[in-house]
Protein backbone atom coordinates (compact mmCIF):
# COMPACT_ATOMS: atom_id res chain seq x y z
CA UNK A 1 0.00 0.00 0.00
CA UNK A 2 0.18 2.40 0.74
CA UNK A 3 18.92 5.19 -6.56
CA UNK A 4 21.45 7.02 -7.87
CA UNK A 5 24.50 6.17 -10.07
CA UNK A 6 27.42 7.31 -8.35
CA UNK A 7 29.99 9.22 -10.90
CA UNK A 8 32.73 10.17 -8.51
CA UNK A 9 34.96 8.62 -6.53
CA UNK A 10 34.19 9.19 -2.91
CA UNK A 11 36.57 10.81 -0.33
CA UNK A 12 37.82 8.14 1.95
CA UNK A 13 36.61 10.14 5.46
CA UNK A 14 33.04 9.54 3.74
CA UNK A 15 33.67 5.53 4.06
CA UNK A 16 34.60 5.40 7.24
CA UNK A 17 31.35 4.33 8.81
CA UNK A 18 31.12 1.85 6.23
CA UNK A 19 33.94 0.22 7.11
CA UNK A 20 33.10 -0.79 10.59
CA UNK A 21 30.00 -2.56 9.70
CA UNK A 22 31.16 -4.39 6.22
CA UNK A 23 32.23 -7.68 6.32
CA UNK A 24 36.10 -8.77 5.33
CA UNK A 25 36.80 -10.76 2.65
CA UNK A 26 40.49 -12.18 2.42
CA UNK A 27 42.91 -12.26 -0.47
CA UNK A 28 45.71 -14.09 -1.25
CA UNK A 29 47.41 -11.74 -3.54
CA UNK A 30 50.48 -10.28 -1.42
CA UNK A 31 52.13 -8.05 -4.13
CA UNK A 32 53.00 -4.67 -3.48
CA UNK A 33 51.00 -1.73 -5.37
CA UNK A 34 51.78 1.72 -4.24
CA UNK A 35 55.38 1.62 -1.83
CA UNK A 36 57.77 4.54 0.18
CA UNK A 37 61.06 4.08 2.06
CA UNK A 38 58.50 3.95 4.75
CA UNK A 39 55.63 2.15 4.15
CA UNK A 40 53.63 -0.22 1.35
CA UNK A 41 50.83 -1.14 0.27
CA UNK A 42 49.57 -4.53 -0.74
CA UNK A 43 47.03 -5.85 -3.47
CA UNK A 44 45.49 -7.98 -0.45
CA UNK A 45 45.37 -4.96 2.09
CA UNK A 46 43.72 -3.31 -1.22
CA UNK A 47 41.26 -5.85 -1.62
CA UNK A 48 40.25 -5.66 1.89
CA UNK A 49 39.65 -2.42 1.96
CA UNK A 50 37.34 -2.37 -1.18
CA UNK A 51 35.32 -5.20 0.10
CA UNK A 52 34.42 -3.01 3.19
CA UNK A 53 33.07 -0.76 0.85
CA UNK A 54 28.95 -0.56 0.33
CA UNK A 55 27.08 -2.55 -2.96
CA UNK A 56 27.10 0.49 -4.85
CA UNK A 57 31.01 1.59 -4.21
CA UNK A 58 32.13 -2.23 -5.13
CA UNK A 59 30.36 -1.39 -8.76
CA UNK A 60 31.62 1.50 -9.21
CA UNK A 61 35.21 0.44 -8.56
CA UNK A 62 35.12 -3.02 -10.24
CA UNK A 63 35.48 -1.11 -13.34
CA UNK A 64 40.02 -0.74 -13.46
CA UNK A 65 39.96 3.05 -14.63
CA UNK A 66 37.81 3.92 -11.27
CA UNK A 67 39.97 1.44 -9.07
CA UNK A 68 43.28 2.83 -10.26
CA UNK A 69 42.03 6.49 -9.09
CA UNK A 70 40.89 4.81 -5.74
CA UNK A 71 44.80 3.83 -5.22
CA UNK A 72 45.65 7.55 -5.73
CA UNK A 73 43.54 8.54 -2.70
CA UNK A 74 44.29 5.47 -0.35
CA UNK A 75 47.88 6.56 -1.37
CA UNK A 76 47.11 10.41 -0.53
CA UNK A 77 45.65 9.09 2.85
CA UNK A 78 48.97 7.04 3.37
CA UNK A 79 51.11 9.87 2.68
CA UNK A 80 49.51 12.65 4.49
CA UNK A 81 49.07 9.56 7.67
CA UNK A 82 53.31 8.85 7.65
CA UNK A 83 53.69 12.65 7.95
CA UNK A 84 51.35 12.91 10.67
CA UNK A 85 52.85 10.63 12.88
CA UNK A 86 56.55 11.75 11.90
CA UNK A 87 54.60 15.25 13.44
CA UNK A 88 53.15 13.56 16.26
CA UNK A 89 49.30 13.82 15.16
CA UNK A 90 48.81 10.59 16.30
CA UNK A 91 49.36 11.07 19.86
CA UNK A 92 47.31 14.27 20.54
CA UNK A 93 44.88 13.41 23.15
CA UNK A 94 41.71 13.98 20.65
CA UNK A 95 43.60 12.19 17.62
CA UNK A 96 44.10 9.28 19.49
CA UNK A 97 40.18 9.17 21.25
CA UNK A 98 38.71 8.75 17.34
CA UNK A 99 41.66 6.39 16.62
CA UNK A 100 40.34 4.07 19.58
CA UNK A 101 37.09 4.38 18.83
CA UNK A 102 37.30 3.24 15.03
CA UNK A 103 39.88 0.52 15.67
CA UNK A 104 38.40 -0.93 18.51
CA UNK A 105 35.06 -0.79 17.15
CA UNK A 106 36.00 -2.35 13.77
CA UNK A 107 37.98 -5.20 15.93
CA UNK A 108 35.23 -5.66 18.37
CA UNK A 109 32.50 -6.18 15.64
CA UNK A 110 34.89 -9.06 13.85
CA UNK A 111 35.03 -10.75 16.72
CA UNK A 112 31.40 -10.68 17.51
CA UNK A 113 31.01 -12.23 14.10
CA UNK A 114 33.78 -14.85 15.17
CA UNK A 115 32.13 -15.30 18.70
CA UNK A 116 28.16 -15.97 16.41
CA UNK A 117 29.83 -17.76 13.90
CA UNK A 118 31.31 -20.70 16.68
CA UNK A 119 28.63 -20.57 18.90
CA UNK A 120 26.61 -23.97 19.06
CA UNK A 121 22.70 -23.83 18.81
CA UNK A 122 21.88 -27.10 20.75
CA UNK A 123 18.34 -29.08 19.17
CA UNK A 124 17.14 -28.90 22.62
CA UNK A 125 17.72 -24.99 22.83
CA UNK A 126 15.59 -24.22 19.07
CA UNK A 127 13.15 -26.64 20.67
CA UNK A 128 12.88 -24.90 24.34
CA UNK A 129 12.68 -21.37 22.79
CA UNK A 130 9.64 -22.74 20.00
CA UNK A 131 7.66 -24.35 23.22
CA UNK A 132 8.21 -20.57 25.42
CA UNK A 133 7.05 -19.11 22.59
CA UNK A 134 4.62 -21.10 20.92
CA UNK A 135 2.18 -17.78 20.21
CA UNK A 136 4.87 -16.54 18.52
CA UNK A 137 5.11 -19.27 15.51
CA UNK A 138 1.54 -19.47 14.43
CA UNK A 139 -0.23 -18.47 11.55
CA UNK A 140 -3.18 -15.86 11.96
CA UNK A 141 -6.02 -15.18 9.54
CA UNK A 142 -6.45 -11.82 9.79
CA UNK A 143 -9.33 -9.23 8.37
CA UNK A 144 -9.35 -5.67 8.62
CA UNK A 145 -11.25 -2.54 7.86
CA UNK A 146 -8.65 0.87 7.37
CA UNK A 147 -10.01 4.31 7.21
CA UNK A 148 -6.85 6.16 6.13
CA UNK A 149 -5.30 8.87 8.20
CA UNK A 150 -4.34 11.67 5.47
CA UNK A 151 -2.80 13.86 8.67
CA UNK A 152 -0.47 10.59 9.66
CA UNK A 153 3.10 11.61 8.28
CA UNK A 154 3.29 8.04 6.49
CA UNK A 155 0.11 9.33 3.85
CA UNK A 156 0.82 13.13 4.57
CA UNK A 157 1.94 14.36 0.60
CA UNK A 158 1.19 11.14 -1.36
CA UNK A 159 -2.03 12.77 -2.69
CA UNK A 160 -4.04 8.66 -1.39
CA UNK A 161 -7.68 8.90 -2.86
CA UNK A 162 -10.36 9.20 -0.37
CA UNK A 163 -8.26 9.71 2.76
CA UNK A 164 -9.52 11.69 5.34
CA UNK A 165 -8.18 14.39 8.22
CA UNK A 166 -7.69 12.60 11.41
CA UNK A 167 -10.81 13.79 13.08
CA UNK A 168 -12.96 12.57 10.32
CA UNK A 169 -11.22 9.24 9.91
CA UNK A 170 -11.64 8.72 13.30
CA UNK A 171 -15.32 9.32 13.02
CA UNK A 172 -15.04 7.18 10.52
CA UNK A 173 -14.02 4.43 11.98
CA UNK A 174 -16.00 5.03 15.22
CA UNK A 175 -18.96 4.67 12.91
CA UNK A 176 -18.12 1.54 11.30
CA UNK A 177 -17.58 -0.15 14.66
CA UNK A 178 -21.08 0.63 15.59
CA UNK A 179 -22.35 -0.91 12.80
CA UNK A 180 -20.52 -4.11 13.02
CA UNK A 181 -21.68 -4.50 16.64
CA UNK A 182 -25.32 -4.25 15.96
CA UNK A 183 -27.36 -7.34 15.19
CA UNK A 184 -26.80 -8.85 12.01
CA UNK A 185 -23.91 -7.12 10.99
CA UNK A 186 -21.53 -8.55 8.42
CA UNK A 187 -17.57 -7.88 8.75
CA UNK A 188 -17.02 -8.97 4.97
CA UNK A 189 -19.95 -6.49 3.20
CA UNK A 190 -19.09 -3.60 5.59
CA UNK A 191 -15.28 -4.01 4.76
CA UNK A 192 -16.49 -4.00 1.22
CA UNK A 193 -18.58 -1.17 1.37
CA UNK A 194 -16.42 0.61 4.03
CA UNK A 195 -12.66 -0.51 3.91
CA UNK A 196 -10.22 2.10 2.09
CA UNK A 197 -7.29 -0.75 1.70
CA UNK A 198 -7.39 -1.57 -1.69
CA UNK A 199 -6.02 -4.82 -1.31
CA UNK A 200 -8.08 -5.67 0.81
CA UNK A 201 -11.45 -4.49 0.43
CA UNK A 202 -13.06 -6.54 -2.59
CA UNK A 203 -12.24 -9.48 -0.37
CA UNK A 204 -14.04 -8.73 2.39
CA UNK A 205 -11.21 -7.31 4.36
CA UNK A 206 -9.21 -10.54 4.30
CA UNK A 207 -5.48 -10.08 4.60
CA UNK A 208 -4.95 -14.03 4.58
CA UNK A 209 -2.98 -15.97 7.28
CA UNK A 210 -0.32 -13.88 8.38
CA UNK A 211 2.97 -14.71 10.61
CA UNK A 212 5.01 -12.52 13.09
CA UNK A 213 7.09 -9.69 11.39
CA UNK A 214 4.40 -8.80 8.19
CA UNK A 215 2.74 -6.46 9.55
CA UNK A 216 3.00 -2.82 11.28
CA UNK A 217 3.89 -3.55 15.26
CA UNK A 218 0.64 -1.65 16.48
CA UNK A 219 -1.22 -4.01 14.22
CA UNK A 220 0.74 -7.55 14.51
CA UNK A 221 0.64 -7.05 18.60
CA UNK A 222 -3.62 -6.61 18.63
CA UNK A 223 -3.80 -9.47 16.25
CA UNK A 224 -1.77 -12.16 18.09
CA UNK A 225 -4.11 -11.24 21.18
CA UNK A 226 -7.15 -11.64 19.56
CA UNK A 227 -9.20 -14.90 20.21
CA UNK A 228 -10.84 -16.05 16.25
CA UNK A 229 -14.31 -14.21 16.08
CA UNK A 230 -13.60 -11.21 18.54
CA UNK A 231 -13.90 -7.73 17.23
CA UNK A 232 -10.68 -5.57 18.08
CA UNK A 233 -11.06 -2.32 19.27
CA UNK A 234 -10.31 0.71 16.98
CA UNK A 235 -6.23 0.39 16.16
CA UNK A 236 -4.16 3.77 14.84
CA UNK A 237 -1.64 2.99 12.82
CA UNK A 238 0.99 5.02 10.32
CA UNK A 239 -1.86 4.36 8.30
CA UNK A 240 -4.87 5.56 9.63
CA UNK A 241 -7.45 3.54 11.96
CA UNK A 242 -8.25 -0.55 11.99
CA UNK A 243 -10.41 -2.75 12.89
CA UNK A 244 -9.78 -6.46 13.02
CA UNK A 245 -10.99 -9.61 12.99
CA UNK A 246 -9.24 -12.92 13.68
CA UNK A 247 -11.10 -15.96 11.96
CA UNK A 248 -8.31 -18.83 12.13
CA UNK A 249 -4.92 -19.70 14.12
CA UNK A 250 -3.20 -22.23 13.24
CA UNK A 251 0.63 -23.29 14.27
CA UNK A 252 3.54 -23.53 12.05
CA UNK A 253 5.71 -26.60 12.19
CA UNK A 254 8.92 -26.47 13.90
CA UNK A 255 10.53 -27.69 11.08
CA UNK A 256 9.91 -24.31 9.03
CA UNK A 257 10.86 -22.01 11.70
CA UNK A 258 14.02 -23.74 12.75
CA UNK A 259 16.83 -21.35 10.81
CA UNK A 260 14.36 -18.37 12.52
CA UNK A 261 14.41 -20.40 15.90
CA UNK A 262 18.13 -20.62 15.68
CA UNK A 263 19.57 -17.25 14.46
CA UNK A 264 17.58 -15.95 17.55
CA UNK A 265 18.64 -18.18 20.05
CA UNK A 266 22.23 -17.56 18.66
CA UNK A 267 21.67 -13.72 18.93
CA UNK A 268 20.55 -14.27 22.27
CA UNK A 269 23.34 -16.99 23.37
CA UNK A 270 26.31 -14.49 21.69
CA UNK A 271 24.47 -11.47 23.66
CA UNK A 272 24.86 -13.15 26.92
CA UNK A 273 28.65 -14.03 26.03
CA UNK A 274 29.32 -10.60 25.58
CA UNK A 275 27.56 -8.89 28.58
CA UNK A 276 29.17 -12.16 30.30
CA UNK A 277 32.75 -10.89 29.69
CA UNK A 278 31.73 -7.17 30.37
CA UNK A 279 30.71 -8.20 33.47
CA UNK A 280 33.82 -10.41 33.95
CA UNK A 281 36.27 -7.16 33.25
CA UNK A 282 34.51 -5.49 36.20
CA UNK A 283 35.49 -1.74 34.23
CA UNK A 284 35.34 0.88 36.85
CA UNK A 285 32.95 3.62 35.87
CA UNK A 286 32.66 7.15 37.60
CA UNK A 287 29.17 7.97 37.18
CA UNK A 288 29.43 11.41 38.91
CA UNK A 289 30.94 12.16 35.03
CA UNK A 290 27.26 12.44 33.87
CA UNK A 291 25.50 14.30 36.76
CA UNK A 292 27.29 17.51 35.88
């Protein structure tokens, strides 16, 4: 319901974020590509740094023209770096806070991939966590009827047909609820008549069976409460205002939420390592720093 082509090479201070969150990828080419009397620079530590680099980036310098002028400004970096420290830039107080911050950071996060990528996920563990949360791993049929919110900043601007100002959406909606709690209402012709999603309003406001993580939190969270037949009460969304209706639950086999099952319990597990060895380090804070 309701990308650009990069042209230019980037300057490297620009990629620096990047580079703490991409993954490595190793080479085995050790030749040297750009040397001084005091420092080289391999076609492996190249590599490595282009593969840090986002989708886009990695296009644009697959092609050689583009990768050759990258090497120009990893050399620039390299040159302008060996004079620093000759100067002593590298041991000023605030130089050596962001140099910290960046290497530590980019060595932490490898090892937290190292730490996720060892850690065992016992049967009996995916099994526990699908049993303590059983709710979680079923299927829901879901129906809905959405009066759209033109005010909400998700619609605000997009020029949607029929929606209304807040107030009168809510009205709206207050309306509709009275009519499908007198007698002999029917959900499916009112969500017809009524419902402003368009793909779901021919069907009678049926959204299908839905699982955990497809829809909008303040929607997903109602309709896992709901027991099958029970009206909800009026929902606001980033869409405007619901009303549901549950009709079916049904579970889903362990089998097809194992790989889910498991890279949760292993982001849990790997969590608890972590904050485990935090703990263990017993770091010394002074917390009068922050009530100044």
């Amino acid at each position: 319901m309701l990308t650009g082509i990069m042209t230019t090479t980037l300057p490297l201070y620009a990629l620096v974020l990047w580079l703490a969150a991409a993954p490595f990828q190793q080479s085995t080419d050790t030749r040297v590509i750009a040397s001084t009397g005091d420092w080289s620079i391999t076609a492996q530590q190249f590599d490595a740094i282009l593969a840090t680099l986002p989708d886009q980036a990695r296009a644009f310098y697959s092609i050689s023209e583009n990768r050759r002028k990258f090497l120009d400004e990893v050399i620039e970096m390299w040159v302008m770096a060996a004079e620093a420290r000759a100067r002593g830039v590298d041991k000023e107080i605030g130089t050596r806070a962001i140099l910290d911050f960046y290497t530590n950071n980019i060595i932490s996060n490898e090892y937290n991939k190292v730490i996720a990528e060892t850690n065992q996920v016992s049967d009996a563990a995916i099994e526990a966590a699908y049993k303590a949360n059983e709710a979680d791993y079923q299927e829901v049929r879901l129906s809905h009827i959405l009066i759209i919110n033109a005010d909400s900043p998700a619609i605000r601007g997009q020029n949607v047909p029929d929606a209304l100002p807040a107030d009168e959406a809510r009205k709206k909606i207050d309306e509709i609820k009275t009519k499908l709690t007198a007698n002999g209402s029917n959900f499916e012709e009112i969500a017809k008549e009524f419902s402003q999603d368009p793909g779901s309003a021919a069907n009678g406001g049926d959204l299908g069976f839905i699982t955990k993580g497809q829809l909008v939190p303040e929607v997903e969270s109602v309709a896992y409460q709901l027991a099958p037949g029970v009206l909800s009460d009026v929902i606001e969304s980033p869409f405007g205002f619901h009303i549901l209706r549950v009709s079916e639950r049904k579970p889903t086999a362990l089998s097809d939420v194992r790989d889910t099952i498991r890279a949760k319990v292993n982001t849990e597990q790997v969590t608890t390592q972590i904050q485990n060895k935090v703990k263990a380090a017993n770091v010394k804070v002074d917390e009068g720093f922050f009530s100044r």
